[in-house]
Protein backbone atom coordinates (compact mmCIF):
# COMPACT_ATOMS: atom_id res chain seq x y z
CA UNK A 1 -77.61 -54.48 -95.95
CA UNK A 2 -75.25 -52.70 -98.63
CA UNK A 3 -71.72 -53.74 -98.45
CA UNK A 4 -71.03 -50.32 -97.13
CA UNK A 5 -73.25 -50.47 -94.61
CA UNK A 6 -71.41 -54.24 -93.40
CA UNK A 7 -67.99 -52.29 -93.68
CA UNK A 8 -68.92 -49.59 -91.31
CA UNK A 9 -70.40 -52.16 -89.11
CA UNK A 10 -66.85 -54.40 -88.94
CA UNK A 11 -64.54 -51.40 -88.61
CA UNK A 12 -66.81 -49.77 -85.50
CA UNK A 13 -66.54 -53.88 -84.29
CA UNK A 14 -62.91 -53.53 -84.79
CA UNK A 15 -62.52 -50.52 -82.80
CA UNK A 16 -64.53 -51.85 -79.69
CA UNK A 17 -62.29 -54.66 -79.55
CA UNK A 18 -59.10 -52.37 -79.75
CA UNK A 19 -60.61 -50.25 -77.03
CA UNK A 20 -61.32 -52.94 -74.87
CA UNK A 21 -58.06 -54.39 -75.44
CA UNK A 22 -55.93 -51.21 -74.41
CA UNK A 23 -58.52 -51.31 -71.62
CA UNK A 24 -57.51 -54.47 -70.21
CA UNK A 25 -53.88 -53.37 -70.60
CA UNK A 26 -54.16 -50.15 -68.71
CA UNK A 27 -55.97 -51.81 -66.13
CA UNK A 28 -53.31 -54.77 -65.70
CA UNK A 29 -50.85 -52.38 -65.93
CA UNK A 30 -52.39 -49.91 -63.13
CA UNK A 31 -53.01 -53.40 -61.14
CA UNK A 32 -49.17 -54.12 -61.20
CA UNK A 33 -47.92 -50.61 -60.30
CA UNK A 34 -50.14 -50.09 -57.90
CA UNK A 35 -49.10 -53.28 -56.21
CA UNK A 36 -45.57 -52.55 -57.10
CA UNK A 37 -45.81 -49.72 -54.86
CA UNK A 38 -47.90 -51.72 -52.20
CA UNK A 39 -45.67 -54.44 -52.21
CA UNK A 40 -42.60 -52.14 -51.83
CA UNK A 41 -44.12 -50.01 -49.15
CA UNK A 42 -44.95 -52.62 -47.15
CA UNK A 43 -41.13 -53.95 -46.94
CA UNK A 44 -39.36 -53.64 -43.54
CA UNK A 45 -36.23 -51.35 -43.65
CA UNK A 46 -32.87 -53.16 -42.04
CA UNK A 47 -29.69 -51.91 -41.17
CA UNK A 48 -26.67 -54.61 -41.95
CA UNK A 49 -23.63 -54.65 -40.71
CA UNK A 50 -21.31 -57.45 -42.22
CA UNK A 51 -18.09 -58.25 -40.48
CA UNK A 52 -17.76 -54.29 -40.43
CA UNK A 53 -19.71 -53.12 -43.59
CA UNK A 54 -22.79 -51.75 -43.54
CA UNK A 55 -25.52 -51.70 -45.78
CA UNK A 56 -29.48 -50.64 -45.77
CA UNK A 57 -31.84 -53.29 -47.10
CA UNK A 58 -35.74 -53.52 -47.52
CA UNK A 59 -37.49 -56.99 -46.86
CA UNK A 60 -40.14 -58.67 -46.35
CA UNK A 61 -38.25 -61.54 -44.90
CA UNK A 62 -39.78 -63.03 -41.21
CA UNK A 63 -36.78 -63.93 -39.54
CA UNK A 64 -33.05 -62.33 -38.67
CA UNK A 65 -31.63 -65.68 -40.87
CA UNK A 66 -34.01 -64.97 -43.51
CA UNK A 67 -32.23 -61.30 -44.39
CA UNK A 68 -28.34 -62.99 -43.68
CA UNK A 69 -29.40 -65.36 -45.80
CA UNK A 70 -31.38 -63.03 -48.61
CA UNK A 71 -27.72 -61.12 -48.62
CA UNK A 72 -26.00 -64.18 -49.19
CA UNK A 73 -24.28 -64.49 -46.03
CA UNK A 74 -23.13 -68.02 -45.32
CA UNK A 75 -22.98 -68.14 -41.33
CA UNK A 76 -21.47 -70.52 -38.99
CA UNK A 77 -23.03 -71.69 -35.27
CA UNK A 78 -19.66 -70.10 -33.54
CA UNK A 79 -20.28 -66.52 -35.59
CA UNK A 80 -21.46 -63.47 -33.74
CA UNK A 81 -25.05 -62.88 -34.98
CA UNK A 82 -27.30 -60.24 -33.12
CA UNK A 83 -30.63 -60.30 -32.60
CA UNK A 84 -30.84 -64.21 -32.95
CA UNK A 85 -31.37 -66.08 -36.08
CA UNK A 86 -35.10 -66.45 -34.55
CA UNK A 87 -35.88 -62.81 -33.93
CA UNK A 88 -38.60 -61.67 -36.14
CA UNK A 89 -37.64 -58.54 -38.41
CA UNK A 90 -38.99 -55.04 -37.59
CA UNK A 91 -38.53 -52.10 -39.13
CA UNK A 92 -35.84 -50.05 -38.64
CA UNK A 93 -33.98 -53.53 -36.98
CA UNK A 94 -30.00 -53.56 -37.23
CA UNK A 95 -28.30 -56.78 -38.07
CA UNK A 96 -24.96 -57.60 -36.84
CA UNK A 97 -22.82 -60.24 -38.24
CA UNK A 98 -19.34 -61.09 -37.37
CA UNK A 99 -17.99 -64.18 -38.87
CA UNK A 100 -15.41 -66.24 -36.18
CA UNK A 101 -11.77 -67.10 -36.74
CA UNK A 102 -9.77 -70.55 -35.97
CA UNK A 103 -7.14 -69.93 -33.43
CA UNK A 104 -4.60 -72.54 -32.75
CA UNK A 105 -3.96 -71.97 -28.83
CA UNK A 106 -1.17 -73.66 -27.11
CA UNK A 107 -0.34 -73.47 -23.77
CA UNK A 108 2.90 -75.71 -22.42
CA UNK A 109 2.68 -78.13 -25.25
CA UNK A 110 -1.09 -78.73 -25.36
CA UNK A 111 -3.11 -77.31 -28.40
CA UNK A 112 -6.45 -76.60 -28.99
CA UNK A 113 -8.78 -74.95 -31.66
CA UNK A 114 -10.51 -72.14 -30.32
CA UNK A 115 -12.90 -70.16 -32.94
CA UNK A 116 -13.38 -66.59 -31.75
CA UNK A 117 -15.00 -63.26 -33.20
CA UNK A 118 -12.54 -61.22 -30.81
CA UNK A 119 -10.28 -58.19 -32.55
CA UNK A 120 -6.83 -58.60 -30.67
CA UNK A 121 -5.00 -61.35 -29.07
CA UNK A 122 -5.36 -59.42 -25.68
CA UNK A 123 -9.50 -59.85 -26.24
CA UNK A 124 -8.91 -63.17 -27.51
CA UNK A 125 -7.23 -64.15 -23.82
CA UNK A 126 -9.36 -62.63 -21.91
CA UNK A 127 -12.65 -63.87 -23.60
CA UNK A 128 -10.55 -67.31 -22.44
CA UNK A 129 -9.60 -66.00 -18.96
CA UNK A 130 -6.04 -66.78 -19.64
CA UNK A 131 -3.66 -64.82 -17.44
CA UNK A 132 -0.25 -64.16 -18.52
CA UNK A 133 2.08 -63.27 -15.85
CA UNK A 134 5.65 -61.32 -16.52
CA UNK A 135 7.23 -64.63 -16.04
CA UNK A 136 5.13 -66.05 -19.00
CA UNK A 137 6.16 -65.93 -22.55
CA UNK A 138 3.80 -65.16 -25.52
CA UNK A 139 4.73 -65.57 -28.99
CA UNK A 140 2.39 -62.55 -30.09
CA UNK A 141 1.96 -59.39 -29.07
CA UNK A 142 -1.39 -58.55 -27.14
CA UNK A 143 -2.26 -55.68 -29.70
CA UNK A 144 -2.10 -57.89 -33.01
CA UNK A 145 -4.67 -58.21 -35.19
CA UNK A 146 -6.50 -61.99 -34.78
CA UNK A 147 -6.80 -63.80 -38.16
CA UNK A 148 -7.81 -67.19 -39.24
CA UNK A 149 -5.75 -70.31 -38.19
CA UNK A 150 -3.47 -68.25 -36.21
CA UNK A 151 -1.30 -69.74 -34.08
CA UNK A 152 -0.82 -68.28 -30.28
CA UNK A 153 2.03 -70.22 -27.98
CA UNK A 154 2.34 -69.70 -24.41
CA UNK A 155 4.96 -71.23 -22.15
CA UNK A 156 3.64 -70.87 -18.56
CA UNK A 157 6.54 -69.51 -16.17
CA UNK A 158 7.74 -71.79 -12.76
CA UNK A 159 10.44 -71.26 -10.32
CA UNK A 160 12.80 -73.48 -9.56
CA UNK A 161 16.27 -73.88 -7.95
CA UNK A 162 19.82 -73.98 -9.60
CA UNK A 163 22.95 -74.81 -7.27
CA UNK A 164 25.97 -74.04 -9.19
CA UNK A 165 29.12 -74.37 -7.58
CA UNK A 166 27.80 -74.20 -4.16
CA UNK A 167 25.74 -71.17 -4.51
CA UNK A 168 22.27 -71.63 -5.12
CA UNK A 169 19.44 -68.93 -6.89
CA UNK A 170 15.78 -69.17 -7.46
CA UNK A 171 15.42 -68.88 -11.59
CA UNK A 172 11.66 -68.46 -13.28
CA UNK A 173 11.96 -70.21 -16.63
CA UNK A 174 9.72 -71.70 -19.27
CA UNK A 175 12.17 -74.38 -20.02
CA UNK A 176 11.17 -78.07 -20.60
CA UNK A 177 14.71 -79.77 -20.15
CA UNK A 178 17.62 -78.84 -18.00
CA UNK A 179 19.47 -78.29 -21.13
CA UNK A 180 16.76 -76.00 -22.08
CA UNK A 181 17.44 -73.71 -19.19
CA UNK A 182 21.10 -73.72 -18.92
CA UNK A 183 20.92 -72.67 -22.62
CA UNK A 184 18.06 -69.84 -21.99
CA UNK A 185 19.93 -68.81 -18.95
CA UNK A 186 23.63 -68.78 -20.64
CA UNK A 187 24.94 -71.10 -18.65
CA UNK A 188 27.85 -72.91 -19.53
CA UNK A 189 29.30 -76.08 -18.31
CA UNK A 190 33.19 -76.99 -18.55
CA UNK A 191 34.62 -80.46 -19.69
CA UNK A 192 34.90 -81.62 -16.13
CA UNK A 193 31.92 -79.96 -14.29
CA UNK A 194 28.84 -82.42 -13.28
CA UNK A 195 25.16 -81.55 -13.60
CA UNK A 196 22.27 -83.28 -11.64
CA UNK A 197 19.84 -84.28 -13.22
CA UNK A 198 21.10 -85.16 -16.68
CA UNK A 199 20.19 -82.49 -19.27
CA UNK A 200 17.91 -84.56 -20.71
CA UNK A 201 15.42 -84.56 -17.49
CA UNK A 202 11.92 -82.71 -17.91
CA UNK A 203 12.13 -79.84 -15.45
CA UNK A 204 8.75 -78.43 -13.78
CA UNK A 205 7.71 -76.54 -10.39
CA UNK A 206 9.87 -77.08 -7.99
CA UNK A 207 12.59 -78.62 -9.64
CA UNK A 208 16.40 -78.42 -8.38
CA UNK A 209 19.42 -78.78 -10.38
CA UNK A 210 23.02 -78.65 -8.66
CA UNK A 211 25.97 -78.21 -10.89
CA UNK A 212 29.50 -79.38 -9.10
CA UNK A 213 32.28 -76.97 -10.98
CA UNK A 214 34.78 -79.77 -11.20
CA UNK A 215 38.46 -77.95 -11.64
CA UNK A 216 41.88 -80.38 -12.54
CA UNK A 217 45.42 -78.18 -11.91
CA UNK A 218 48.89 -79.00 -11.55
CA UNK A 219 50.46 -77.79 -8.07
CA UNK A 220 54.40 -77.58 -8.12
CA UNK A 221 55.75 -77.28 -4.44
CA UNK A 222 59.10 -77.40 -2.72
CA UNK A 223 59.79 -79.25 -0.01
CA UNK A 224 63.25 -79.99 2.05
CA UNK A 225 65.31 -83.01 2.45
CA UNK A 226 66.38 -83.64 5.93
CA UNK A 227 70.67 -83.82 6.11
CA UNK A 228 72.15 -86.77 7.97
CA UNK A 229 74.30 -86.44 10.72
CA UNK A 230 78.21 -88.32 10.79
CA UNK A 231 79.66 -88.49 13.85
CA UNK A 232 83.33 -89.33 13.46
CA UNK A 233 85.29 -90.27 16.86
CA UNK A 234 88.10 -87.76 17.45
CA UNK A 235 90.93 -88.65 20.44
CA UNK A 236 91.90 -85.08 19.81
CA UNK A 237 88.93 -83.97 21.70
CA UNK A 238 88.10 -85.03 25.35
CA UNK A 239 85.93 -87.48 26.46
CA UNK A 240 82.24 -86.41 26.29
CA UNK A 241 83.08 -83.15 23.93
CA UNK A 242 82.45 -82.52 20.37
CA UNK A 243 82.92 -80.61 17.25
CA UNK A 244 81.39 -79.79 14.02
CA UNK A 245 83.53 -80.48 11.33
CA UNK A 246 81.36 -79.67 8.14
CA UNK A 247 77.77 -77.57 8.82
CA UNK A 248 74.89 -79.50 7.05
CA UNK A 249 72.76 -78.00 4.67
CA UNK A 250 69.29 -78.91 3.99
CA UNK A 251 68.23 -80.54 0.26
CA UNK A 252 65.48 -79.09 -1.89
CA UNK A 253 62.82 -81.70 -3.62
CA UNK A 254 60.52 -80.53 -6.03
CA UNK A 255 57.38 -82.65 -6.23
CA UNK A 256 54.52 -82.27 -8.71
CA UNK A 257 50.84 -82.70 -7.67
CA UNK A 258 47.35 -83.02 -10.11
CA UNK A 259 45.14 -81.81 -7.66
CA UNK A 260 41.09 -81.83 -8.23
CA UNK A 261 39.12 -79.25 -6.83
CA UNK A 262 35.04 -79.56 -6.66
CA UNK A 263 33.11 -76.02 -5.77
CA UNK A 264 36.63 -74.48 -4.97
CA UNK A 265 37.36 -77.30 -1.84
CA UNK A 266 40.44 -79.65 -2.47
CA UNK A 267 39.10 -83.67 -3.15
CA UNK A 268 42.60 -85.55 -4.15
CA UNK A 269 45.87 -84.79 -4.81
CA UNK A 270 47.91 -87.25 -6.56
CA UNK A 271 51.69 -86.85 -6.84
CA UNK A 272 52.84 -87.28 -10.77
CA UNK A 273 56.44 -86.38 -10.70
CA UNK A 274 59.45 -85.50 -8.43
CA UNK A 275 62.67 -84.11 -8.57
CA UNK A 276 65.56 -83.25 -6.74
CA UNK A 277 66.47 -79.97 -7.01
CA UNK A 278 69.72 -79.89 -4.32
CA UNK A 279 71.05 -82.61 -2.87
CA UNK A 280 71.52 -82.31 0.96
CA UNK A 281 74.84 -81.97 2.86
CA UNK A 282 75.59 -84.23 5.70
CA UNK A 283 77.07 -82.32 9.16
CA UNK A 284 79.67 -84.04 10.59
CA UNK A 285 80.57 -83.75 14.06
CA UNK A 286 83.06 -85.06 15.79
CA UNK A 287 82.93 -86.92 19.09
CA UNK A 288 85.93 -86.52 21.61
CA UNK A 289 87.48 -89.58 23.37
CA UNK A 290 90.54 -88.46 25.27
CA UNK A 291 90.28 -89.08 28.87
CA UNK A 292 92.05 -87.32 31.96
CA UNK A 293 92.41 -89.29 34.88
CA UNK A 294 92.75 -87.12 37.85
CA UNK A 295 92.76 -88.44 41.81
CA UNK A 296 90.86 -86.47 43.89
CA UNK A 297 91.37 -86.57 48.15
CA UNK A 298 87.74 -87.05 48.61
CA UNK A 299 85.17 -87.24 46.23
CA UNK A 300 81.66 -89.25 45.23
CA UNK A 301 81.74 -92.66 44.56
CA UNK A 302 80.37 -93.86 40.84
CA UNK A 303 76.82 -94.06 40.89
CA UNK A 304 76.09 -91.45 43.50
CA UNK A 305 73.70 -89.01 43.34
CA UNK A 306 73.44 -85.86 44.90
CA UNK A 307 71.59 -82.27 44.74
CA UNK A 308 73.73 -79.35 43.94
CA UNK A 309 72.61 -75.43 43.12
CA UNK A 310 73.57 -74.96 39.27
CA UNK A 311 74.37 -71.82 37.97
CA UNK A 312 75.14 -70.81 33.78
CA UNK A 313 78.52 -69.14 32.41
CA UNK A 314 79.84 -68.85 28.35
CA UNK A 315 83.18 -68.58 27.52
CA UNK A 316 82.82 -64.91 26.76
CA UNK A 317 82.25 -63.97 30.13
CA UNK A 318 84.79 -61.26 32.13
CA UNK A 319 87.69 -62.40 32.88
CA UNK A 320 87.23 -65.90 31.09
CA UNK A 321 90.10 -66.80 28.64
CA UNK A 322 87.23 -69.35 27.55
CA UNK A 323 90.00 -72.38 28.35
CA UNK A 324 88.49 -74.67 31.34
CA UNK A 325 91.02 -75.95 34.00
CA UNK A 326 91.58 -78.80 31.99
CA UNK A 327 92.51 -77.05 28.89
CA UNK A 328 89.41 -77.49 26.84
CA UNK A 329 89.15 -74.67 24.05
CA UNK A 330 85.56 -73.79 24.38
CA UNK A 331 85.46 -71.41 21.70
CA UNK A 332 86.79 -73.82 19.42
CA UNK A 333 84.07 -76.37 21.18
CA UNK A 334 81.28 -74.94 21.33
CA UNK A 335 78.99 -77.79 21.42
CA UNK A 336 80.80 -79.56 24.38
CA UNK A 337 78.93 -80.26 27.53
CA UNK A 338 81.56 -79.40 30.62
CA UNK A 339 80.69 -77.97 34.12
CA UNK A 340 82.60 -76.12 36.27
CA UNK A 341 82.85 -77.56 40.06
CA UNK A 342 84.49 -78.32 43.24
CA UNK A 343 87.00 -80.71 42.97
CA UNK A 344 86.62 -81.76 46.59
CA UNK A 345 83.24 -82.84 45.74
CA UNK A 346 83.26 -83.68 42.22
CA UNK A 347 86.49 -84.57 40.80
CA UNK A 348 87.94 -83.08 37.75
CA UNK A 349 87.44 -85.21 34.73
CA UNK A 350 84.35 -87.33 36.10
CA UNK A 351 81.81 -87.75 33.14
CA UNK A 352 78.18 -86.55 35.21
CA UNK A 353 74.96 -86.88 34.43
CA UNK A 354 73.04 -83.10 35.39
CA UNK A 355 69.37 -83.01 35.41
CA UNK A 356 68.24 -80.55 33.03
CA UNK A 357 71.38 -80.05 31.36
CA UNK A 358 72.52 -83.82 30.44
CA UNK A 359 75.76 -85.80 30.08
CA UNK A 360 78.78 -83.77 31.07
CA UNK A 361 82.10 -83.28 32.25
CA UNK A 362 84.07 -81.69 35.09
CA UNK A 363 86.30 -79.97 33.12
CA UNK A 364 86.45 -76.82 35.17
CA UNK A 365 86.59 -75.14 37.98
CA UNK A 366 85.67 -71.19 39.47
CA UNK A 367 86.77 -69.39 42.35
CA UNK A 368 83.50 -69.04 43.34
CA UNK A 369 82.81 -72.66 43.57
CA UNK A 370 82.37 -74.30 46.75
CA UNK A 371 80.95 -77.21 48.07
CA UNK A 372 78.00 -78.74 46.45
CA UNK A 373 77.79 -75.88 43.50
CA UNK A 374 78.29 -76.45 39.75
CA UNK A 375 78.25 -73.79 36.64
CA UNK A 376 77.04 -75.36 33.55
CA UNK A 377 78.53 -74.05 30.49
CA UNK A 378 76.77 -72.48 27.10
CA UNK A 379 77.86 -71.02 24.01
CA UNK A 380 75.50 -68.87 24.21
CA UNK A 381 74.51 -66.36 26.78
CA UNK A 382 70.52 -65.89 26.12
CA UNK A 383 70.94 -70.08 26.71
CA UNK A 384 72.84 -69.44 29.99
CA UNK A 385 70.85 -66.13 30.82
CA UNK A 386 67.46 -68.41 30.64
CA UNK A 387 69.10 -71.09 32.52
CA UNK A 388 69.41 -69.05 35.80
CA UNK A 389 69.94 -70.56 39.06
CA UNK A 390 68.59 -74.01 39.67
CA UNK A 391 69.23 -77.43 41.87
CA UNK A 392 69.35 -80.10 40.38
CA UNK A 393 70.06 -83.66 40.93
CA UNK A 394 73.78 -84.49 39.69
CA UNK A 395 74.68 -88.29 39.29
CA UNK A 396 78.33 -89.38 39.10
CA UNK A 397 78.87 -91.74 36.28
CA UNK A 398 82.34 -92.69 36.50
């Protein structure tokens, strides 16, 4: 074989072997597109939706967890994941995941971590059946947003009863301490005033708390000092009669009183200062001791007793010149006891004793006095007017 012959020989090898070489390319190259497209078709479509985004994605993965996880999604067991990590993927499936958030509840004091997947603090309670009542207080409104580690406080409102001063009122309050609630009611306490229990007490249900208003003031009152009465004796005047010499007048004492008053009602009174403010005036008065001896014809022996009808007269009555029989001035002696009489049965001058009217004298007599009569005598005629007719027992003293 000529060398041309072996030439043309190696160059038609060569060209089989490039043939067969772009063969095996085309075909490996068909293989992979063709199970490119096999591969792809063959993928289930899935709907996502991601704590609110959503997203279409193609897999070939077996299980719900096997696409969160494919998308990177790291979940938690308290997340909100529909179907179930289990559920086998479909086509056409939607995915639902809602990642939770720590929430710090507190409720009177006591916390707890809640993790929840709830929008609002309003869901958020009621996916917790929590009531709150208009008595309650929240620190967070029931539309706000929920977000991670937020914190929610509820005080949980109670009645109880507040006596202040006396008057008591039912009060709902979230308060811990009696302090608390006087402070979150506005009410005050003075220096004085007591409280029960101490402000330091825990308060719950059904607690009472009585305030005593506790009041100190200074009372300034005027009272009057009694005047003493001087006799002074006076032979001037007879026997049984007197007469004021000076009027008395009555003193005036201030006194000063701290006086403590609980709910309004008076408890002590202590007296802290006094002082005279006008002395008082003594009355004198002076006592007659001139006596008239006069003989009767007949009369009553000392001692005696007898019943006589008594009738009133003044010295300003018609006709009187107010001078008894005996010359007693009984407008100057006003005071002076004297009855007017028969002086056949009672003698003129005999001191008597007349029931009703006292110690006397017959001093006088009246021309229409006879026999067992007498007229007592008083300065004043609404004194005589009320005295009226009477009998009364007369006793002869001397």
């Amino acid at each position: 074989m000529n060398m041309k012959s072996m030439k043309g020989l190696l160059g038609k090898i060569r060209l089989d072997r490039k043939r067969k070489i772009f063969l095996s390319i085309g075909l490996l190259l068909f293989i992979s597109v063709t199970g490119y497209f096999i591969y792809e078709a063959t993928k289930n479509t899935v709907n996502l939706q991601l704590n609110g985004e959503e997203k279409v994605v193609k897999t070939h993965a077996g299980q719900v967890k096997d696409v969160l996880e494919e998308n990177g999604v790291q979940y938690e067991s308290y997340d909100y994941i529909s179907p179930s990590l289990e559920e086998q993927v479909i086509d056409g499936m939607t995915v639902v995941w809602k990642s939770a958030k720590k929430v710090i509840l507190e409720i009177d004091g006591i916390q707890e971590e809640i993790w929840t997947t709830e929008d609002t603090v309003k869901d958020f309670l009621e996916e917790e059946n929590i009531a709150v009542n208009e008595h309650d207080i929240l620190n967070v409104s029931f539309d706000e947003e929920i977000k991670n580690n937020m914190h929610i406080q509820l005080d949980v409102g109670f009645q109880i009863v507040l006596d202040d001063g006396g008057e008591e009122t039912e009060y709902w309050t979230t308060s811990t301490t009696v302090g608390d609630f006087l402070k979150q009611q506005e009410i005050e306490l003075n220096e004085l005033d007591r409280i029960e229990p101490s402000l330091e007490t825990q308060i719950n249900k059904g607690s009472s708390i009585v305030i005593t208003r506790v009041e100190k003031v200074t009372d300034v009152v005027e009272e009057s000092i009694d005047y003493a009465v001087v006799t002074k004796k006076d032979d001037s005047l007879l026997s049984g009669s007197e007469k004021v010499i000076q009027q008395g007048k009555e003193g005036k004492l201030q006194k000063e009183y701290e006086v403590i008053y609980e709910n309004g009602e008076e408890v002590s009174r202590e007296l802290i200062n006094e002082e005279v403010l006008e002395e008082a005036v003594d009355k004198i008065v002076a006592v007659g001791t001139k006596v008239i001896t006069t003989t009767a014809s007949r009369g009553e022996s000392t001692g005696s007793e007898f019943v006589v009808s008594a009738t009133a007269y003044t010295a300003s009555c018609n006709g009187c010149s107010g001078v008894t029989a005996t010359g007693i001035d009984l407008r100057a002696n006003p005071d002076v006891k004297v009855i007017a009489v028969d002086p056949s049965i009672i003698p003129l001058g005999t001191k008597v004793y007349v029931e009703g009217y006292g110690y006397a004298i017959a001093a006088d007599t009246g021309g229409n006095i006879n026999g067992y009569e007498i007229d007592v005598f008083f300065s004043s005629k609404s004194d005589a007017y009320r005295w009226g007719i009477r009998t009364v027992k007369v006793k002869i003293l001397e």
